[in-house]
C-alpha atoms as a PDB file:
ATOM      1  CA  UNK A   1       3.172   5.384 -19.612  1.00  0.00           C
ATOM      2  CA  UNK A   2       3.098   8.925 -18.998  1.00  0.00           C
ATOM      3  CA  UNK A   3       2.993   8.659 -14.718  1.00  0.00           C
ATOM      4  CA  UNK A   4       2.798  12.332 -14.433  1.00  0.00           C
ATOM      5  CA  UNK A   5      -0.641  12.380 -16.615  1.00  0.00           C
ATOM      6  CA  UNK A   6      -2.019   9.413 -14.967  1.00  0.00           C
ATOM      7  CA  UNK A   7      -0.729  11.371 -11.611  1.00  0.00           C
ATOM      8  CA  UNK A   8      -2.921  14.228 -12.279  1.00  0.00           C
ATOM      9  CA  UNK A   9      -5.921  11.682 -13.920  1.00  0.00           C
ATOM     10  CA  UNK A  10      -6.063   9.396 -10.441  1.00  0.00           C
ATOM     11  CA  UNK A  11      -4.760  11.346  -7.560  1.00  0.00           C
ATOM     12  CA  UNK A  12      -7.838  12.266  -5.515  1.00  0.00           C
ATOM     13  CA  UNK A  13      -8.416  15.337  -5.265  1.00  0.00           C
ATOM     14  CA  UNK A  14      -6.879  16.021  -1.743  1.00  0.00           C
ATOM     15  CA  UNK A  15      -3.749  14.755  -2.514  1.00  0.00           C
ATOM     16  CA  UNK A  16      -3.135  17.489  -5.500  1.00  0.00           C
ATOM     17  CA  UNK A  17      -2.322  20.508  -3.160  1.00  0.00           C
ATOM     18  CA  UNK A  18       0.244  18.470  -1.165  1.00  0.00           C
ATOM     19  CA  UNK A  19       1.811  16.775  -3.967  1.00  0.00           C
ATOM     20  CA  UNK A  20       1.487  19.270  -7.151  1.00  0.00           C
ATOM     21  CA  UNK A  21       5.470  20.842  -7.181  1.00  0.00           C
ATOM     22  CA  UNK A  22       6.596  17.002  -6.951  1.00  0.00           C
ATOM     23  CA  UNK A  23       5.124  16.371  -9.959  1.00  0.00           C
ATOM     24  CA  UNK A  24       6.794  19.139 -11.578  1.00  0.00           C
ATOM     25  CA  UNK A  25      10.134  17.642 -10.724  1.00  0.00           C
ATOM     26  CA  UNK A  26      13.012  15.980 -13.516  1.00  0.00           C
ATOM     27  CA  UNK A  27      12.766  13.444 -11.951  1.00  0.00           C
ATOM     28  CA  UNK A  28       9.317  12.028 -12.229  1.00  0.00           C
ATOM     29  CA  UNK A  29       9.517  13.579 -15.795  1.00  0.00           C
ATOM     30  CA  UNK A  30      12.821  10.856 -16.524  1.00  0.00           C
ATOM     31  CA  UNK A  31      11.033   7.864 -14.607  1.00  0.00           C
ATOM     32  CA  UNK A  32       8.301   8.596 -17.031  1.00  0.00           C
ATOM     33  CA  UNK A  33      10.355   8.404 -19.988  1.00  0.00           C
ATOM     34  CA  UNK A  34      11.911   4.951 -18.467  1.00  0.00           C
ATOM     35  CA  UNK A  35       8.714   3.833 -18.428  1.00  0.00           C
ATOM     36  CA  UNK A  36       7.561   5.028 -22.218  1.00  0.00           C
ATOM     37  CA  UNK A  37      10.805   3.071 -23.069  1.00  0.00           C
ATOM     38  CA  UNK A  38       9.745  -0.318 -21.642  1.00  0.00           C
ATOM     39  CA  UNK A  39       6.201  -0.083 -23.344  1.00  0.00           C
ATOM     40  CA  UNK A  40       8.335   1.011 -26.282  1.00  0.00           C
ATOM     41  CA  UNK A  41      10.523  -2.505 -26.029  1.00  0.00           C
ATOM     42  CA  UNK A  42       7.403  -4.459 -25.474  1.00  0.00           C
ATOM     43  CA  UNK A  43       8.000  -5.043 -21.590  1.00  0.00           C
ATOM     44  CA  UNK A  44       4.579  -5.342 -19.636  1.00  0.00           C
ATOM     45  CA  UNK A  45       4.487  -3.324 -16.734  1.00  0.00           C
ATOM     46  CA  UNK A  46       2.364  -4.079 -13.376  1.00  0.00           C
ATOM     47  CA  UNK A  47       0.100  -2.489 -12.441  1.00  0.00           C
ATOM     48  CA  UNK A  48      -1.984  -1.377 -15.365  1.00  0.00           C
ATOM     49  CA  UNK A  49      -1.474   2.505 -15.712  1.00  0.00           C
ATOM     50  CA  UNK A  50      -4.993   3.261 -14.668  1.00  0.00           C
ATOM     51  CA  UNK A  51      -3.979   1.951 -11.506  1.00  0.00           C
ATOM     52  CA  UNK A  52      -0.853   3.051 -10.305  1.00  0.00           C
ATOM     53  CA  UNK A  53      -1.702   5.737  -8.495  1.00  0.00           C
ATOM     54  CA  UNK A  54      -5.255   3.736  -7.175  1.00  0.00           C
ATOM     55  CA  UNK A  55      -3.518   4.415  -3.306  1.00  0.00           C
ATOM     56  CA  UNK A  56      -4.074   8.312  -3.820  1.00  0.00           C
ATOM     57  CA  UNK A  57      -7.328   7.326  -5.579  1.00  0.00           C
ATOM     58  CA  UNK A  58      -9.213   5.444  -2.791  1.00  0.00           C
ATOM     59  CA  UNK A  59      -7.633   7.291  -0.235  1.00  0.00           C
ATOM     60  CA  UNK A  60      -8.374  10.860   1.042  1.00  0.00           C
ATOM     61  CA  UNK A  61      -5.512  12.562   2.624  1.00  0.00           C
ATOM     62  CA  UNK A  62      -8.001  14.574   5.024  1.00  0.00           C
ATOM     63  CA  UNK A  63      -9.214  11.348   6.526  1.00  0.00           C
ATOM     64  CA  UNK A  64      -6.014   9.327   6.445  1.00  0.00           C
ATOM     65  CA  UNK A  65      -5.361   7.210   9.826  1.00  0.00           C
ATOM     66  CA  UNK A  66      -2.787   4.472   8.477  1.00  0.00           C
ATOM     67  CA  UNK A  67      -0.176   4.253   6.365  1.00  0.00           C
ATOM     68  CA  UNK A  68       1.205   0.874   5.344  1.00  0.00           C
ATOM     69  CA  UNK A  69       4.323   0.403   3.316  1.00  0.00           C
ATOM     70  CA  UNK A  70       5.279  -2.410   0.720  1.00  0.00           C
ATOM     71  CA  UNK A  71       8.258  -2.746  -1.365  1.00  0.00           C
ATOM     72  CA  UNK A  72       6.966  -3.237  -4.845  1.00  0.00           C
ATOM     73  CA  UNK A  73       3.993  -4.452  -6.660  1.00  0.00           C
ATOM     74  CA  UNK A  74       3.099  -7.989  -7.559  1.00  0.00           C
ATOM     75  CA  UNK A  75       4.931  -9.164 -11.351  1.00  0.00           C
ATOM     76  CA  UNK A  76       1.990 -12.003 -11.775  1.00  0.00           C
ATOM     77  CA  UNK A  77      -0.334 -11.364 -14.368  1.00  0.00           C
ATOM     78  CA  UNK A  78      -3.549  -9.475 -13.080  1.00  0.00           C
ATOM     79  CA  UNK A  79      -2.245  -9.240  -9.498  1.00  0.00           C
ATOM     80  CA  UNK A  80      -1.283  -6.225  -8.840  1.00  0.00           C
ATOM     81  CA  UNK A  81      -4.045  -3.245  -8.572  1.00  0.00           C
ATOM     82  CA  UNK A  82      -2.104  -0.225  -6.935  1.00  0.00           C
ATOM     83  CA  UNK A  83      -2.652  -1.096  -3.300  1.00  0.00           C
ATOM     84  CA  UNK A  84       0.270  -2.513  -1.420  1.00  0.00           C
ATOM     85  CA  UNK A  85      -0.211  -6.374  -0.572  1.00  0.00           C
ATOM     86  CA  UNK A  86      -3.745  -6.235  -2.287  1.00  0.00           C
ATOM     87  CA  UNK A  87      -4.408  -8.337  -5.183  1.00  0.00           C
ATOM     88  CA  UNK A  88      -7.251  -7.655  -7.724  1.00  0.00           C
ATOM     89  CA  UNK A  89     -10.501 -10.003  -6.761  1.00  0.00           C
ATOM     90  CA  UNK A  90     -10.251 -13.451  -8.382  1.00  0.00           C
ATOM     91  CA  UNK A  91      -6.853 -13.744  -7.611  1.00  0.00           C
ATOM     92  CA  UNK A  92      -5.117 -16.629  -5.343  1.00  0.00           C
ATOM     93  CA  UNK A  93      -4.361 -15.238  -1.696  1.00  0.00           C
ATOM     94  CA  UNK A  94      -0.608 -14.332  -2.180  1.00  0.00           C
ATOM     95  CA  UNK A  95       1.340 -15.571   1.064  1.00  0.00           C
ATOM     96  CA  UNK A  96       1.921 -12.320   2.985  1.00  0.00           C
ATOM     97  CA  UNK A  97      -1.348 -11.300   2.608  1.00  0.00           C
ATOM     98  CA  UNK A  98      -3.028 -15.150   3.859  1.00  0.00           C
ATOM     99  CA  UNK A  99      -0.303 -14.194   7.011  1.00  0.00           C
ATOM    100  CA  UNK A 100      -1.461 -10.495   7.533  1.00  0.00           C
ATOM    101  CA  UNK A 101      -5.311 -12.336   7.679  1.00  0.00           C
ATOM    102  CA  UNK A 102      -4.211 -14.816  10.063  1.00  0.00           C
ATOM    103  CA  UNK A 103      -2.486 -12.146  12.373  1.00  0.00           C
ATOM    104  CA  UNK A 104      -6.037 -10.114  11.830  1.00  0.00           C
ATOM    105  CA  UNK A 105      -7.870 -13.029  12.922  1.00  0.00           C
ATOM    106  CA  UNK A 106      -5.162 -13.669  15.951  1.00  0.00           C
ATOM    107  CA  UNK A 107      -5.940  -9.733  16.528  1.00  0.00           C
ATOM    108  CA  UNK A 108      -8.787  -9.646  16.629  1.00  0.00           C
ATOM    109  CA  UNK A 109     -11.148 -12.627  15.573  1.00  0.00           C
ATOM    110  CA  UNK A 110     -11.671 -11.293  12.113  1.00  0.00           C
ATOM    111  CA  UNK A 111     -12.659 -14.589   9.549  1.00  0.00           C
ATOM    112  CA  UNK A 112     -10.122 -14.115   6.278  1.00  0.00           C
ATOM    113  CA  UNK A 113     -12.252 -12.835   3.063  1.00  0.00           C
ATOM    114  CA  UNK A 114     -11.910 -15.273   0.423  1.00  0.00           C
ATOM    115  CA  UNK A 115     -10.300 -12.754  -1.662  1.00  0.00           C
ATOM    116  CA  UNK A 116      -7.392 -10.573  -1.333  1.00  0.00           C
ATOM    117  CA  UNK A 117      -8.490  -7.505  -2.496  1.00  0.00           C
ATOM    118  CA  UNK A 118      -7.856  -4.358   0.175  1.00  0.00           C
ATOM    119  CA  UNK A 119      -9.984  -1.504  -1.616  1.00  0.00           C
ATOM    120  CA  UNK A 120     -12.353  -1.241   1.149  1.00  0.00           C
ATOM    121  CA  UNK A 121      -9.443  -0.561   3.977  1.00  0.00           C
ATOM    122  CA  UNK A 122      -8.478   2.585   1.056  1.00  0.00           C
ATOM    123  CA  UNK A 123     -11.495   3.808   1.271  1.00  0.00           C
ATOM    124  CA  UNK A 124     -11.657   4.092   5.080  1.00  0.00           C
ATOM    125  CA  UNK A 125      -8.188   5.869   5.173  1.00  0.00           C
ATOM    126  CA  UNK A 126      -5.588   3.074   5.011  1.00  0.00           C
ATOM    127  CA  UNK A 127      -2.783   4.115   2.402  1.00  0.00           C
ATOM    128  CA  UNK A 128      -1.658   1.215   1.128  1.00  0.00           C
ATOM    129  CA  UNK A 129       1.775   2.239  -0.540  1.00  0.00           C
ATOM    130  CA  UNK A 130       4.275   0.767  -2.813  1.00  0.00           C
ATOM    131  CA  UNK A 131       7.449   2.516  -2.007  1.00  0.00           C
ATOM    132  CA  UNK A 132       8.546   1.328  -5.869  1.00  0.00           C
ATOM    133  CA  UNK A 133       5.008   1.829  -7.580  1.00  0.00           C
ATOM    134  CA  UNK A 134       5.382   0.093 -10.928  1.00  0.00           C
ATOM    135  CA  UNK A 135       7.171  -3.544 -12.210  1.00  0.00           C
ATOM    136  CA  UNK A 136       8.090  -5.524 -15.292  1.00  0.00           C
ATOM    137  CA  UNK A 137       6.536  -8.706 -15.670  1.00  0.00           C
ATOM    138  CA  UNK A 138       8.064 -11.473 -13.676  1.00  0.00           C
ATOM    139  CA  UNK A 139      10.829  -9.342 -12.308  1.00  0.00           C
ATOM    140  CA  UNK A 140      10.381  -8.303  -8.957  1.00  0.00           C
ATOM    141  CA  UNK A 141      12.493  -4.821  -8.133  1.00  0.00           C
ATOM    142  CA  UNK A 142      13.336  -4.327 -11.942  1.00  0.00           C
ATOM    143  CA  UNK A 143      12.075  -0.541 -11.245  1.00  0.00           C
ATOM    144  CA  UNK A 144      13.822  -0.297  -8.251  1.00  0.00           C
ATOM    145  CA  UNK A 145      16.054   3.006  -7.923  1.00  0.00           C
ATOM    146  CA  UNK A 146      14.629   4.897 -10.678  1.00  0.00           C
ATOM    147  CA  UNK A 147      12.793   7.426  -9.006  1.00  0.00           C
ATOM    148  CA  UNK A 148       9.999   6.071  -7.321  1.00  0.00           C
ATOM    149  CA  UNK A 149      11.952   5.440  -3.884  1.00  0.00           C
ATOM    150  CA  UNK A 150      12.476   9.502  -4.297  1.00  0.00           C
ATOM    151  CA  UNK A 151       8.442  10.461  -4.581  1.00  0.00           C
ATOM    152  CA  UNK A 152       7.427   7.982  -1.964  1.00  0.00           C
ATOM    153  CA  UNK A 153       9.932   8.903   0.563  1.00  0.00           C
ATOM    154  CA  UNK A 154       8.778  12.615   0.060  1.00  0.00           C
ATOM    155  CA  UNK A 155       5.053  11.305   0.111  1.00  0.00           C
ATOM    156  CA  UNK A 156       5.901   9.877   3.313  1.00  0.00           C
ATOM    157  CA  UNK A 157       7.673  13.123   4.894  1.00  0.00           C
ATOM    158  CA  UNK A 158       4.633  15.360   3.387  1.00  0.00           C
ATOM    159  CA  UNK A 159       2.017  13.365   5.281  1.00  0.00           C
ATOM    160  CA  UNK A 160       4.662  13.268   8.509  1.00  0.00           C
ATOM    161  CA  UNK A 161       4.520  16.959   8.213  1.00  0.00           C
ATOM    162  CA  UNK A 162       1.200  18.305   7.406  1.00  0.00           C
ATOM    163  CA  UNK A 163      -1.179  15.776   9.424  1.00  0.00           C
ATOM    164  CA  UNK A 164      -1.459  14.569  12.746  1.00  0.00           C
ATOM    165  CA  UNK A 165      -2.402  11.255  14.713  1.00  0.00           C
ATOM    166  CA  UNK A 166      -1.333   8.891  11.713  1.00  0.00           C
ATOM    167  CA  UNK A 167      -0.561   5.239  12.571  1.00  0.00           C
ATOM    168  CA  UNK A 168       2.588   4.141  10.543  1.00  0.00           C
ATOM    169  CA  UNK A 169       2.844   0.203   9.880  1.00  0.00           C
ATOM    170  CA  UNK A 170       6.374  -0.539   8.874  1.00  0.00           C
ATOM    171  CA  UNK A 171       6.953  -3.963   8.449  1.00  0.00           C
ATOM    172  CA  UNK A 172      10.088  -5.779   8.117  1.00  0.00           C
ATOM    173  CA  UNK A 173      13.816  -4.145   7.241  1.00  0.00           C
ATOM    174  CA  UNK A 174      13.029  -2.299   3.882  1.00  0.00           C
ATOM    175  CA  UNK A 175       9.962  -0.423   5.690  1.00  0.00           C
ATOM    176  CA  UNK A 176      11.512   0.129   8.891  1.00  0.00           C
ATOM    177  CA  UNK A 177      14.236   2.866   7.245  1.00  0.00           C
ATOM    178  CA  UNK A 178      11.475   4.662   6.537  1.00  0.00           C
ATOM    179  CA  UNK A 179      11.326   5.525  10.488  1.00  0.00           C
ATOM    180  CA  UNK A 180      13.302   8.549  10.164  1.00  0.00           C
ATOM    181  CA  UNK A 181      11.129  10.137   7.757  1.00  0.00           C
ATOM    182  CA  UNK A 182       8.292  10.190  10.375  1.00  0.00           C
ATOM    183  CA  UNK A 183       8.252  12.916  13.115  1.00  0.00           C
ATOM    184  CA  UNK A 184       7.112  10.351  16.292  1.00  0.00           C
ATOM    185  CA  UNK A 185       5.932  12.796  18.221  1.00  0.00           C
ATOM    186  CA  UNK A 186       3.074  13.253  15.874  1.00  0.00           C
ATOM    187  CA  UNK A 187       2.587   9.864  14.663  1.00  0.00           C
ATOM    188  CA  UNK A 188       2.601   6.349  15.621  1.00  0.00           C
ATOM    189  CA  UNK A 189       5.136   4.010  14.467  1.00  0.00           C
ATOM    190  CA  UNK A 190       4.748   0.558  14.753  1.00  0.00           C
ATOM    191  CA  UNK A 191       7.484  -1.932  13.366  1.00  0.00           C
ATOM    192  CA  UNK A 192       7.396  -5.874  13.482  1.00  0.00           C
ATOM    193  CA  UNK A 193       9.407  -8.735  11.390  1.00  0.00           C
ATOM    194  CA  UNK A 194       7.355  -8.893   7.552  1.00  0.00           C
ATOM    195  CA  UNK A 195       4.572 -10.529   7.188  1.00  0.00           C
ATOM    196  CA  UNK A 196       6.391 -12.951   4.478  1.00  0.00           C
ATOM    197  CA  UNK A 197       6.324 -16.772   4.992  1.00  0.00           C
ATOM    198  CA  UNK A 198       9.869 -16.295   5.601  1.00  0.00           C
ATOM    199  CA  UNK A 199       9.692 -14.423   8.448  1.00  0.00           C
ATOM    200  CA  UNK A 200       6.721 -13.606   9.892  1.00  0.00           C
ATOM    201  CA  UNK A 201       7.265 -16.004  12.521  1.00  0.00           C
ATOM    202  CA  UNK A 202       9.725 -13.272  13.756  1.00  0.00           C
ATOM    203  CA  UNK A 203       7.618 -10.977  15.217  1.00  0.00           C
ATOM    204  CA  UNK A 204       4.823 -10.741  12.436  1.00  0.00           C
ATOM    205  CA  UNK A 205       2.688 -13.129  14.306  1.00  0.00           C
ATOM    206  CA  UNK A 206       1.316 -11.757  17.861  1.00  0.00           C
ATOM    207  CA  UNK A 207       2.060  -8.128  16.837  1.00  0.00           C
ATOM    208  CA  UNK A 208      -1.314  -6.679  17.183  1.00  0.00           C
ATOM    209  CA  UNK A 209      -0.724  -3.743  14.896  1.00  0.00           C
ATOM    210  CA  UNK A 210      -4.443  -3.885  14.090  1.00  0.00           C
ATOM    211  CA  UNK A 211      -5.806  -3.671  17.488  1.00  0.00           C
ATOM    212  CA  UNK A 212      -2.985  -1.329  18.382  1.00  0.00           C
ATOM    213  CA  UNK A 213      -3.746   1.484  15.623  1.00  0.00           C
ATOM    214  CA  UNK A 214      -7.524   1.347  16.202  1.00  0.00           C
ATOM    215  CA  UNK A 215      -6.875   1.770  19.804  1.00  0.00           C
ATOM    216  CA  UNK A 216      -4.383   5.061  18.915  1.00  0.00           C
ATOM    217  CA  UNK A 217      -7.002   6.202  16.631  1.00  0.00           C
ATOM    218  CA  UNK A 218      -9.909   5.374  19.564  1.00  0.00           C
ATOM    219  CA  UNK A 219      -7.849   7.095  21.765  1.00  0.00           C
ATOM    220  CA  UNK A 220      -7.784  10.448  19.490  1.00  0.00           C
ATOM    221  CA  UNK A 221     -11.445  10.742  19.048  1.00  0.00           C
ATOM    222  CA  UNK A 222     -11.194   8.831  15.325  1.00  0.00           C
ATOM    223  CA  UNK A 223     -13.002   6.196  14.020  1.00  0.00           C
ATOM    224  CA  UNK A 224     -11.167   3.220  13.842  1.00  0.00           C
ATOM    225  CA  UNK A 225     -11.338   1.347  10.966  1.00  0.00           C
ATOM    226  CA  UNK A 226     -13.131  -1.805  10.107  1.00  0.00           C
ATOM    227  CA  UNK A 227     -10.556  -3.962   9.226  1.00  0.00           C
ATOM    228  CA  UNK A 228     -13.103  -6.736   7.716  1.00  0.00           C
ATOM    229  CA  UNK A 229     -13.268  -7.240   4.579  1.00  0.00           C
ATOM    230  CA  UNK A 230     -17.072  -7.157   2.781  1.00  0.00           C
ATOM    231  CA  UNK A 231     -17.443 -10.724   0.806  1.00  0.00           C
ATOM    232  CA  UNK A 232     -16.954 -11.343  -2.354  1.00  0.00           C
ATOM    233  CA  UNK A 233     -17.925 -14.377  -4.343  1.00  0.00           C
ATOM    234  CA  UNK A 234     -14.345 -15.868  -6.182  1.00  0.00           C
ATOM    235  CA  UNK A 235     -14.283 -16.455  -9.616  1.00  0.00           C
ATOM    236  CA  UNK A 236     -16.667 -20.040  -8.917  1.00  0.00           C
ATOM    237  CA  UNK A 237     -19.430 -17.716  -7.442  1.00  0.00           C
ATOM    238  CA  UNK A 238     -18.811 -19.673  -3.993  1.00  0.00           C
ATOM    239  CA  UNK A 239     -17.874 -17.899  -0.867  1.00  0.00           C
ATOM    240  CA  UNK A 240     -14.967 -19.531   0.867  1.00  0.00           C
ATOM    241  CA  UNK A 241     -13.570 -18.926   4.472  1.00  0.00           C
ATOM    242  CA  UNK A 242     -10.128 -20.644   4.381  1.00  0.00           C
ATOM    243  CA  UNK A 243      -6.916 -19.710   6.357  1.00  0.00           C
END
């Protein structure tokens, strides 16, 4: 996988002003290589390379309002589809995402989707971000310090700097360093406990982030953004409503 190609293939077209020396930079240029050699060894990698970059894809940088940060993608077979906590349509609800639905529905009385696919938040100006963007097979963090933790970070300092009024979700430990790459005065940062089984009961639950970032964005004259999912039929054709 050549990431700086694909880069250049997927980012949208707002994002390649902003982002065009980082590309040029050893670094990306030896993740790449790291990632040639583990197609080379016969190592699947998540998510398919026509979606790695699907966050800069969906999402135009001159309408961006949130920024949400995962760790890394999903190492199930057709899970993972570039957006962070999103699974590809047809999938089971992964449990971090069936607890970010129930704190939407807390929030604000939004029914879950039956499918776990976030495209349609992208597309309204929700980065959904991996700060590790690729994965082996069944091995969660396996591409963990290799360079991806570098472009993110600098994705997330870029956007600090050169836009305004941005709400920040940063939840649990891993996202919260992240904090001190954002300049508050220009942003907002909100921070709870992860949304993970195993500790969303921490602070997850009854955060409000949703309610809170469209009332920021309300507040500055933007549109907030519909945080409902359209309906999709799962993979029976029948539309299902469960928690």
């Amino acid at each position: 996988m050549n990431i700086i190609k694909q880069a250049h293939h997927q980012l949208h077209r707002s994002w390649v002003g902003m982002l065009e020396s980082e590309l040029d930079k050893d670094y990306l240029a030896d993740l790449s290589d790291f990632l040639l050699q583990a197609k080379a060894l016969n190592k699947v990698v998540y998510p398919p390379s026509e979606m790695v970059f699907a966050a800069f894809k969906h999402t135009n940088v001159d309408d961006l309002k949130v920024v949400i940060l995962g760790q890394d993608p999903y190492h199930g077979a057709g899970q993972a589809n570039g957006l962070c906590f999103s699974v590809a349509a047809g999938n089971k609800i992964p449990p971090s995402l069936r607890n970010i639905f129930k704190e939407l529905y807390t929030d604000l009385g939004i029914i879950p989707a039956s499918h776990g696919c976030l495209q349609s938040w992208a597309q309204q100006g929700v980065l959904l971000l991996n700060s590790v963007m690729t994965v082996e097979e069944g091995n969660a963090g396996a591409h963990a310090k290799r360079g991806w933790e570098r472009f993110t970070d600098q994705i997330i300092r870029l956007v600090s700097e050169q836009t305004g009024g941005v709400v920040f979700m940063l939840w649990g430990s891993y996202a919260q360093e992240k904090a001190n790459l954002i300049d508050a005065s220009r942003h907002l940062i909100l921070q709870s406990a992860h949304p993970s089984p195993f500790s969303a009961y921490r602070g997850f639950f009854g955060s409000k982030h949703f309610s809170l970032a469209n009332d920021y964005l309300m507040g500055s004259g933007v549109e907030c953004i519909d945080w409902q999912l359209p309906a999709q039929q799962d993979v029976r054709g029948q539309i299902t409503l469960e928690l």
